[in-house]
N, C-alpha and C. Protein backbone atom coordinates (compact mmCIF):
# COMPACT_ATOMS: atom_id res chain seq x y z
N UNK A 1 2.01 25.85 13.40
CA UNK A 1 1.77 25.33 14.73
C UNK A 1 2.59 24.06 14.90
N UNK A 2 3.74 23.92 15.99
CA UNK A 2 4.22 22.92 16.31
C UNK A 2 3.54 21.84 16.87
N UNK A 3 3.62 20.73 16.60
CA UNK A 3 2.98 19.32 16.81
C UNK A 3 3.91 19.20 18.68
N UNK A 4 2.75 18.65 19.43
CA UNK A 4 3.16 18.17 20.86
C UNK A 4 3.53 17.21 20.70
N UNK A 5 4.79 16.48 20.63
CA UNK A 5 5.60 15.45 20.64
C UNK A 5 5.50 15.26 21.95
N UNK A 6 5.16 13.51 21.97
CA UNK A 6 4.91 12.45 23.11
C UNK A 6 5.88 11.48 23.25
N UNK A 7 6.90 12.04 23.77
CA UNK A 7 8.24 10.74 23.57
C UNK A 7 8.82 10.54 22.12
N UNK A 8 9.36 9.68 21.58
CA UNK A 8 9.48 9.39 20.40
C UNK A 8 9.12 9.17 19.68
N UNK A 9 9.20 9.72 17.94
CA UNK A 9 8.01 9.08 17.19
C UNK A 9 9.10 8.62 16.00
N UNK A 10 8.66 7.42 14.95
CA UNK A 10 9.58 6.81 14.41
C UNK A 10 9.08 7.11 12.86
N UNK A 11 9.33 8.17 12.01
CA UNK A 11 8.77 8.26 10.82
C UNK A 11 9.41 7.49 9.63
N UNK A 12 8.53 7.02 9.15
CA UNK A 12 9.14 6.54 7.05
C UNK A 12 8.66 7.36 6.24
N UNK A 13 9.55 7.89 5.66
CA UNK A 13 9.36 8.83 4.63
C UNK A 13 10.10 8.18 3.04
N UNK A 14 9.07 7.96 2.33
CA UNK A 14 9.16 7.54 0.86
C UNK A 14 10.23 8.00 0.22
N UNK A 15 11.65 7.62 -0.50
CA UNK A 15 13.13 8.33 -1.22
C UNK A 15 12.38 7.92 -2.14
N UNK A 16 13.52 8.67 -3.06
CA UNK A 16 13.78 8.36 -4.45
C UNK A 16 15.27 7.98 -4.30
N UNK A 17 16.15 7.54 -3.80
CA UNK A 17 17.72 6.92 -3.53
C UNK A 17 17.84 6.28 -1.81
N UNK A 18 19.02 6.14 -1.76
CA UNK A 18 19.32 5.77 -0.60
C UNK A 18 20.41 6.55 0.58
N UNK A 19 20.07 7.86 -0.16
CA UNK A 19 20.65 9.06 0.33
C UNK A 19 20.81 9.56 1.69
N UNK A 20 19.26 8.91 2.49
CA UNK A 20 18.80 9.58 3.31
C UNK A 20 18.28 10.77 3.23
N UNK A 21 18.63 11.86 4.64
CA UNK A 21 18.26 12.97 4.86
C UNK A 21 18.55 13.81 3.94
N UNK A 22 19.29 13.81 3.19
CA UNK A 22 19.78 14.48 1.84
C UNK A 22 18.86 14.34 0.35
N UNK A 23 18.03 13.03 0.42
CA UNK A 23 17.39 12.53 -0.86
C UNK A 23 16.16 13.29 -1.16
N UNK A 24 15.34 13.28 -2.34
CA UNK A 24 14.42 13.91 -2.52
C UNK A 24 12.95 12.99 -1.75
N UNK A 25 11.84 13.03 -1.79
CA UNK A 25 10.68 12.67 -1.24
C UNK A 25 10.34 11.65 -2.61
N UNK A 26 10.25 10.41 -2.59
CA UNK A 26 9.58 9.66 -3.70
C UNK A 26 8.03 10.10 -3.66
N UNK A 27 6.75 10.40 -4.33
CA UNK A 27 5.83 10.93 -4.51
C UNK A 27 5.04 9.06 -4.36
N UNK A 28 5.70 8.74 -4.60
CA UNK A 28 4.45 6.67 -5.02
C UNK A 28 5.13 6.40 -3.53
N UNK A 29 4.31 5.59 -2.61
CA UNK A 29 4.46 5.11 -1.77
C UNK A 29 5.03 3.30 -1.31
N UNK A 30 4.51 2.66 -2.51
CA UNK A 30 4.09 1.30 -2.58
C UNK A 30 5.44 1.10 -3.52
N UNK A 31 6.16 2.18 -4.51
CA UNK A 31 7.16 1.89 -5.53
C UNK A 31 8.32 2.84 -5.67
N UNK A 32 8.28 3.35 -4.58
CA UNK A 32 9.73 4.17 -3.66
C UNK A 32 10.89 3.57 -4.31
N UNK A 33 11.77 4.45 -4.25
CA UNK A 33 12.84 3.07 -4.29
C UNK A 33 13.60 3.17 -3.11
N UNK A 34 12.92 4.12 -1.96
CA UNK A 34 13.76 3.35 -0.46
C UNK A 34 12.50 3.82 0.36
N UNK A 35 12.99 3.84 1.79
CA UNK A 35 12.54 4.00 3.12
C UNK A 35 13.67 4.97 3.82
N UNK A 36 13.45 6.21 4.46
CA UNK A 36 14.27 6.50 5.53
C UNK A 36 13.76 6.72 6.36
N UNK A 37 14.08 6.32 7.74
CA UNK A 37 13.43 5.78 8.70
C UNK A 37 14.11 6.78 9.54
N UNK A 38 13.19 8.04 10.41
CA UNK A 38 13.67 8.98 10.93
C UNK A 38 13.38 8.83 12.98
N UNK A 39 13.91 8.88 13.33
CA UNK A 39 13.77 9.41 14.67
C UNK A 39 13.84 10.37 15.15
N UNK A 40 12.62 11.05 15.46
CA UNK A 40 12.14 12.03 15.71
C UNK A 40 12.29 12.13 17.87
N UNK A 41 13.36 12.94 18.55
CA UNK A 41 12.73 13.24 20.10
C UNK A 41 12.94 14.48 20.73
N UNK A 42 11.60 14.79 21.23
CA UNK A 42 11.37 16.56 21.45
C UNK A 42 11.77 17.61 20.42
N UNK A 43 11.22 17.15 19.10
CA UNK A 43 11.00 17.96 17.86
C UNK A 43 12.14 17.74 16.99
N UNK A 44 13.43 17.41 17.36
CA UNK A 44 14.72 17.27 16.65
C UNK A 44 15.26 15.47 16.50
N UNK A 45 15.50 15.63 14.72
CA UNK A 45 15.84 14.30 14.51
C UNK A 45 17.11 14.02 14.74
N UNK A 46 17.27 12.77 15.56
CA UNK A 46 17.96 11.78 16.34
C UNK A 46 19.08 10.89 15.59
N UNK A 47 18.06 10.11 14.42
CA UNK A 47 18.81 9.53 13.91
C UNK A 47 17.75 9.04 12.49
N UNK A 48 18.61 8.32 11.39
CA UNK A 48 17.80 8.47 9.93
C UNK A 48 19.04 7.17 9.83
N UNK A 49 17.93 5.80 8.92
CA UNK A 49 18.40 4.72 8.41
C UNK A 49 17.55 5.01 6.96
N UNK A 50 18.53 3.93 6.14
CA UNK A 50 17.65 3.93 4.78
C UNK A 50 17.67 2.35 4.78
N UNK A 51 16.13 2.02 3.95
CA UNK A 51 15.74 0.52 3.81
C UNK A 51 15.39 0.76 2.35
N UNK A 52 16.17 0.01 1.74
CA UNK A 52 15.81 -0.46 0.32
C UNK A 52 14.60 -1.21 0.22
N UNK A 53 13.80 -0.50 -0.80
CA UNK A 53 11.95 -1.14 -0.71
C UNK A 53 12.25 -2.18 -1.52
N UNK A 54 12.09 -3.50 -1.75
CA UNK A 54 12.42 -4.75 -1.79
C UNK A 54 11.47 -4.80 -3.42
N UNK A 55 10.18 -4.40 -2.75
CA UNK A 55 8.59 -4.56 -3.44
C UNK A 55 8.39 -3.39 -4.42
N UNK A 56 9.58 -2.50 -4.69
CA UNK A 56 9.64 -1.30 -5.64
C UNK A 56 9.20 -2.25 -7.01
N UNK A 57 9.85 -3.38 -7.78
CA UNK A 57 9.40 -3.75 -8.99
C UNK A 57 8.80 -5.04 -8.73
N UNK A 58 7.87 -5.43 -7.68
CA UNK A 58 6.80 -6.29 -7.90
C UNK A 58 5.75 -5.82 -9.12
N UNK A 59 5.64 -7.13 -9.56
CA UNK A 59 4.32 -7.13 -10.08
C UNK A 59 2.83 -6.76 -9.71
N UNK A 60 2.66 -7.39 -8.03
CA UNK A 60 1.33 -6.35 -7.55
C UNK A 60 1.64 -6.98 -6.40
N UNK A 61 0.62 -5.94 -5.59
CA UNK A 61 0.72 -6.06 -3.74
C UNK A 61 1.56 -5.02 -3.63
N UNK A 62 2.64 -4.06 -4.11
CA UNK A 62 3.53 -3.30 -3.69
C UNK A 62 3.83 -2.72 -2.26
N UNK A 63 2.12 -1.95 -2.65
CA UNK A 63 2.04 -1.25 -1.50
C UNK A 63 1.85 -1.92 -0.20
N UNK A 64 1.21 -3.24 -0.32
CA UNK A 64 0.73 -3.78 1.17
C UNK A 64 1.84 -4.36 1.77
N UNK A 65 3.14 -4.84 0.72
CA UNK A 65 4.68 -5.03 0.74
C UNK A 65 5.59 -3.88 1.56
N UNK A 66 5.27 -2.98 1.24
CA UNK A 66 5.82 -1.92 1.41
C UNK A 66 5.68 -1.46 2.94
N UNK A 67 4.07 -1.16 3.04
CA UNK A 67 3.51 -1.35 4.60
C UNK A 67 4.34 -2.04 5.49
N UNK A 68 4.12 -3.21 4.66
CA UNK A 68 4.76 -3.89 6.05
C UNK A 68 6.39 -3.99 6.34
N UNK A 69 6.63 -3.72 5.07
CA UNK A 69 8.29 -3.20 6.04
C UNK A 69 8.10 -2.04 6.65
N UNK A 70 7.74 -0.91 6.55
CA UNK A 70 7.66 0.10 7.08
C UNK A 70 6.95 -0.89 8.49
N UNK A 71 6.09 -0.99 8.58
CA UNK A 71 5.22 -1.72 9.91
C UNK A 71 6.52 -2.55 10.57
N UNK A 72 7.12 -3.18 10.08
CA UNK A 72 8.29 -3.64 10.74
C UNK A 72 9.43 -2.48 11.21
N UNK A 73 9.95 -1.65 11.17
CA UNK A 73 10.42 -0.68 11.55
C UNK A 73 10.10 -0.17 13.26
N UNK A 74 8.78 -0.47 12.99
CA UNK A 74 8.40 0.27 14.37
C UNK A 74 7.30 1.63 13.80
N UNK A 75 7.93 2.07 12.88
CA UNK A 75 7.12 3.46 12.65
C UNK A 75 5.83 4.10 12.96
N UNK A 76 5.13 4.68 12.92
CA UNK A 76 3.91 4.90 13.31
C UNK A 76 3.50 6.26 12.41
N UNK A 77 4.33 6.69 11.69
CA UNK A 77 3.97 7.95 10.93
C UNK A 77 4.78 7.67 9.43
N UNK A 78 3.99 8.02 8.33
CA UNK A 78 4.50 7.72 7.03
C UNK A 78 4.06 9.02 6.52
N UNK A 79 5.52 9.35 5.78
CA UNK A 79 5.12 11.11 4.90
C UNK A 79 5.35 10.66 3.45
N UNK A 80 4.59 10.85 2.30
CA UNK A 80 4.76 9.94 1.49
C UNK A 80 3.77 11.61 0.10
N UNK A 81 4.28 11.25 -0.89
CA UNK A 81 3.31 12.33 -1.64
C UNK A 81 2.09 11.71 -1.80
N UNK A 82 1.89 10.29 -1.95
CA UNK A 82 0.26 9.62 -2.43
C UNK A 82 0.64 8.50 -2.06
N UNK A 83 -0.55 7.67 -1.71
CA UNK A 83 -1.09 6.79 -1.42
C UNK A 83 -2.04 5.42 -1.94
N UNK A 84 -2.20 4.85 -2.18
CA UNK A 84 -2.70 3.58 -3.16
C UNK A 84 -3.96 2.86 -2.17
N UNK A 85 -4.82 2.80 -2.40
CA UNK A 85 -5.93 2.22 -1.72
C UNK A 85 -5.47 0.34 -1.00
N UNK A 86 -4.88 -0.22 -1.29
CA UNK A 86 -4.34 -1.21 -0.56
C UNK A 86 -3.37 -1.14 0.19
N UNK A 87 -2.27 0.18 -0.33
CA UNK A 87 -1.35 0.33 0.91
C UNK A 87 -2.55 1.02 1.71
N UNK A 88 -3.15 1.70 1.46
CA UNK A 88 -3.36 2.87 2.87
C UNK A 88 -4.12 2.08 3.76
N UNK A 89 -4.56 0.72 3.14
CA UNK A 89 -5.63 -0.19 4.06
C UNK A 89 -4.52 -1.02 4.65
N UNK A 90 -3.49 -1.26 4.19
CA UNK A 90 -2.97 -1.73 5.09
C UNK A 90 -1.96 -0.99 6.21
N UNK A 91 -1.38 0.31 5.58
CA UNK A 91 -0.81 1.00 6.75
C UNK A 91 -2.11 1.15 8.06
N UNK A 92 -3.01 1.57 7.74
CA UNK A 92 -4.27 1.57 8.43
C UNK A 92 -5.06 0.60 9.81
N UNK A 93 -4.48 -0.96 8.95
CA UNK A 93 -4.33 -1.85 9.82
C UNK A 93 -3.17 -2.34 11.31
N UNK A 94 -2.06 -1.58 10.04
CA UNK A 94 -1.10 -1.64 11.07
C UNK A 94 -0.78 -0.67 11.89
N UNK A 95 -2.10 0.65 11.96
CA UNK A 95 -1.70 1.75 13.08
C UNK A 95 -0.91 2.89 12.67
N UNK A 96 -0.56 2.70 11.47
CA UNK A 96 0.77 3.57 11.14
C UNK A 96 -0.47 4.88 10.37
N UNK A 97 -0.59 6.08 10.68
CA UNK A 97 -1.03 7.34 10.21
C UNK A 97 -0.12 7.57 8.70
N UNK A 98 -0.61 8.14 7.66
CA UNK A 98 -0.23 8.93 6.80
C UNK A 98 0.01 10.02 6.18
N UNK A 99 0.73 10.75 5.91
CA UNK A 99 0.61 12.37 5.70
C UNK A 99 0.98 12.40 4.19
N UNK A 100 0.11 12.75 3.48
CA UNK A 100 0.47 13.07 1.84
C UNK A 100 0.76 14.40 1.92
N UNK A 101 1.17 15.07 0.54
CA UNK A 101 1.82 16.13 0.42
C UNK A 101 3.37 16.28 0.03
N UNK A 102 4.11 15.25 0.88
CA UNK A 102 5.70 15.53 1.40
C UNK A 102 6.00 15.77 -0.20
N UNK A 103 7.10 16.79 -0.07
CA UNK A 103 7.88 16.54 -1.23
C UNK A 103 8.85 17.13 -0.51
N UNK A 104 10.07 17.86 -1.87
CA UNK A 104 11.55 18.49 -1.38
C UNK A 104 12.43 17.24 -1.24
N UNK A 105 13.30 17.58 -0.16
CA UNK A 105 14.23 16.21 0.61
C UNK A 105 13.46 16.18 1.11
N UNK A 106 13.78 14.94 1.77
CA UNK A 106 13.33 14.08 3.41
C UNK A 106 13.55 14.97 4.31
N UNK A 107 15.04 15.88 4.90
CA UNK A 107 14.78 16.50 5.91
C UNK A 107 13.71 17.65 6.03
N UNK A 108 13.06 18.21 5.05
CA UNK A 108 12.01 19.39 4.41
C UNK A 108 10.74 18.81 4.89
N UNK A 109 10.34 17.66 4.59
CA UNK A 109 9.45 16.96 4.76
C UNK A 109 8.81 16.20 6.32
N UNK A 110 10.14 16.40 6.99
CA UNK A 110 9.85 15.87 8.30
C UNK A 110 9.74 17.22 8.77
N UNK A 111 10.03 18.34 8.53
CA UNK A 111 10.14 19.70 9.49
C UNK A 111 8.86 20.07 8.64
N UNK A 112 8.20 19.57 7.67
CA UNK A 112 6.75 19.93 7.80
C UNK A 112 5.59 19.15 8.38
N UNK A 113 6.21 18.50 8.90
CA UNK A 113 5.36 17.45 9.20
C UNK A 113 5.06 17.97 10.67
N UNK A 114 7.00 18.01 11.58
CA UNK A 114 6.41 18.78 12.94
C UNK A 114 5.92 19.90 13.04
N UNK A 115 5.90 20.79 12.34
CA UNK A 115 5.32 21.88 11.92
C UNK A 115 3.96 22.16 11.68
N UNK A 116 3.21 20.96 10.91
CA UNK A 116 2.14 20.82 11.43
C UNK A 116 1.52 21.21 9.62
N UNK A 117 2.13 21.11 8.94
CA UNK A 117 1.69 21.67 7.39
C UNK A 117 1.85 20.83 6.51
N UNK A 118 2.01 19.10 6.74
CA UNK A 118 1.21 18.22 5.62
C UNK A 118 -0.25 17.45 6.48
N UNK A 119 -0.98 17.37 5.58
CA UNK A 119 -2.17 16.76 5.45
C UNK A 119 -2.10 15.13 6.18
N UNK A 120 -3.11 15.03 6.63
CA UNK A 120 -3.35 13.38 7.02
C UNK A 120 -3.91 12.70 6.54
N UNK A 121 -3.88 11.72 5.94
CA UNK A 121 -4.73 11.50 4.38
C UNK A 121 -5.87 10.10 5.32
N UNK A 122 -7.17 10.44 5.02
CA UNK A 122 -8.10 9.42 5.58
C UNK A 122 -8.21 8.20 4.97
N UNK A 123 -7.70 8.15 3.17
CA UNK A 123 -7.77 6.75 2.57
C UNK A 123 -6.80 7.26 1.25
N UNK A 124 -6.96 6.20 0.77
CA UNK A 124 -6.44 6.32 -0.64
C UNK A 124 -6.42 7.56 -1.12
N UNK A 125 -5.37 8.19 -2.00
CA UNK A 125 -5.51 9.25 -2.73
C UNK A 125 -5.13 9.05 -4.54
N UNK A 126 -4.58 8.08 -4.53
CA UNK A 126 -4.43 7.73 -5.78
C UNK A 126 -5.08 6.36 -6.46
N UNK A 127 -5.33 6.03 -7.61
CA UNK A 127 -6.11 4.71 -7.96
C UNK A 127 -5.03 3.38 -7.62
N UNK A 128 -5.06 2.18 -7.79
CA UNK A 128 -4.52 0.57 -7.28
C UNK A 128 -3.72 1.29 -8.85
N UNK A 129 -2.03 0.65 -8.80
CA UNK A 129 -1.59 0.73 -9.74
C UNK A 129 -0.88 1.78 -9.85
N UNK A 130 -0.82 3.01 -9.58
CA UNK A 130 -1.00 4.72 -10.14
C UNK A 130 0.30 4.52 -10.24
N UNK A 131 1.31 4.19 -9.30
CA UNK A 131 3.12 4.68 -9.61
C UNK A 131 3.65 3.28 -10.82
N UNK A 132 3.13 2.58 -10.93
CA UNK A 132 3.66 1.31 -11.79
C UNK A 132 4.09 1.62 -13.60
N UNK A 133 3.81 3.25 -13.88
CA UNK A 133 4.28 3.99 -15.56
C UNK A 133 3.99 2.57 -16.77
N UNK A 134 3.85 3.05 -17.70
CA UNK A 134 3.90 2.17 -18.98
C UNK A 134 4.99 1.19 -19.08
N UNK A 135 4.28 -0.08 -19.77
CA UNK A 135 5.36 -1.00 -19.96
C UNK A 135 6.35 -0.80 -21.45
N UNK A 136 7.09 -1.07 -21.19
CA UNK A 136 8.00 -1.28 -22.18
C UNK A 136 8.15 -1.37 -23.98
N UNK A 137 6.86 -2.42 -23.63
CA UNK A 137 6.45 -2.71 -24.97
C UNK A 137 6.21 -2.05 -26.32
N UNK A 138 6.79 -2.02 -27.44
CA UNK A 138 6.78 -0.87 -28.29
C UNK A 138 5.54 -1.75 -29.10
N UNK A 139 5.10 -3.02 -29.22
CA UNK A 139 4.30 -4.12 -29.93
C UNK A 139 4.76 -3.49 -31.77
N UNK A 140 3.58 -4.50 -32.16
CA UNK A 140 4.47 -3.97 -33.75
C UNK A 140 3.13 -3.12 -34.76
N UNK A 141 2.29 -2.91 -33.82
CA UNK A 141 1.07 -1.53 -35.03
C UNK A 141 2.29 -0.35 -34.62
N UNK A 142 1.78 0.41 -35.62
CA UNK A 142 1.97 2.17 -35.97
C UNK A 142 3.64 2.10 -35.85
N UNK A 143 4.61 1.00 -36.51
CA UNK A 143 5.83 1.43 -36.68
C UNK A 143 6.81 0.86 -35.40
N UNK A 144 5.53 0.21 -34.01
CA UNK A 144 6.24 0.06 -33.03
C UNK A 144 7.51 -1.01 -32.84
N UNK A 145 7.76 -1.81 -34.48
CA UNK A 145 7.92 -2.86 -34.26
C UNK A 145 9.91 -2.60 -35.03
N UNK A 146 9.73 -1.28 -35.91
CA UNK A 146 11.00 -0.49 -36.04
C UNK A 146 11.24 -1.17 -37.12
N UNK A 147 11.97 -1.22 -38.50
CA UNK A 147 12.20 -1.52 -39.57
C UNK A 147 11.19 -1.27 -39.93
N UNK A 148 11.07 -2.33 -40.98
CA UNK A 148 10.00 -2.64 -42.34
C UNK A 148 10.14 -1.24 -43.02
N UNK A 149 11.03 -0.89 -43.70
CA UNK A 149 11.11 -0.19 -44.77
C UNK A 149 11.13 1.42 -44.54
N UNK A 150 11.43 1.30 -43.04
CA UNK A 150 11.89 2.62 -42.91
C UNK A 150 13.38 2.98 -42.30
N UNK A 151 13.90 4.07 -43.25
CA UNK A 151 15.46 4.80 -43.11
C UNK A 151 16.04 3.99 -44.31
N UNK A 152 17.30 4.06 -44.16
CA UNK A 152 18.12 3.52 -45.34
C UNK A 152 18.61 1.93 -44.88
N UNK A 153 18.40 1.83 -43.91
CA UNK A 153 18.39 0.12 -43.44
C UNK A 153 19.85 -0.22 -43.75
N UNK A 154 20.39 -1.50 -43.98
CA UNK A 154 21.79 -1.43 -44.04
C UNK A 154 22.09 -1.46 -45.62
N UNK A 155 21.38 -0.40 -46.31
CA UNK A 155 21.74 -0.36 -47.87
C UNK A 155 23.04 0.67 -48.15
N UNK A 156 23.03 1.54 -47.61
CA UNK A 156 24.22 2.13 -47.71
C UNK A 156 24.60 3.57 -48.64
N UNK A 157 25.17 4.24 -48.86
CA UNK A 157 25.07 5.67 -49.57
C UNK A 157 26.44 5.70 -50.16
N UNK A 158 26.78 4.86 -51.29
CA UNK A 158 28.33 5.07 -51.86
C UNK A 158 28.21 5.55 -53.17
């Protein structure tokens, strides 16, 4: 079922590059590593910018970071795979609707969207944190710390 488009609508849809319409759908909302910013009028897109998400390697707030560039845009519709309970409170604040689900490219994702076949997500779908992966740290229990007496070290085989 096609969506009744009311004039223009200005979507952000979560990358994984700065590809644009060509890029895949970033699945984390708050730690994207872009924005493409679609214009959508009488069902066919217009025009597509990409915004580098600034707040991709903050430490915390990402998502409410994130919001609000998107909220600066103009946008009013975000297609995103998940959602973080502080972004979605703050897209929320700022009016902007959410649709989880998106994946594929970006252009896949907006033609499901007018189409009428991603979801509108009412709050959070993922826990505070969820896209932020393990740190780095190897620490030094169970070997993490690399030497101490393991391999041939710089002794040599002559």
């Amino acid at each position: 079922m096609k969506k009744s488009l009311k004039g223009n609508e200005i979507i952000a849809v979560s990358s994984q590059s700065l590809d644009g319409l060509t890029t895949s759908v970033d699945p984390r909302f708050g730690r994207c590593r872009a924005f493409t910013i679609v214009k959508v009028e009488n069902g066919k897109i217009v025009d597509a910018q990409v915004l580098e998400n600034a707040s991709m390697m903050a430490s915390g707030g990402a998502g409410v970071q994130a919001a609000q560039l998107v909220g600066n845009t103009g946008a009013k519709i975000v297609l995103t795979g998940n959602v973080g309970p502080n972004a979605s409170q703050a897209l929320q604040g700022l009016g902007i609707a959410v649709y989880i689900g998106a994946s594929g490219i970006v252009e896949s994702a907006i033609n499901a969207y007018l189409n009428g076949t991603l979801q509108q997500a009412a709050s959070a779908t993922v826990p505070s944190h969820f896209g932020m992966g393990r740190g780095g740290g190897g620490g030094m229990g169970r070997g993490g710390g690399r030497g101490m007496g393991r391999g041939d070290g710089g002794r040599g085989r002559w």
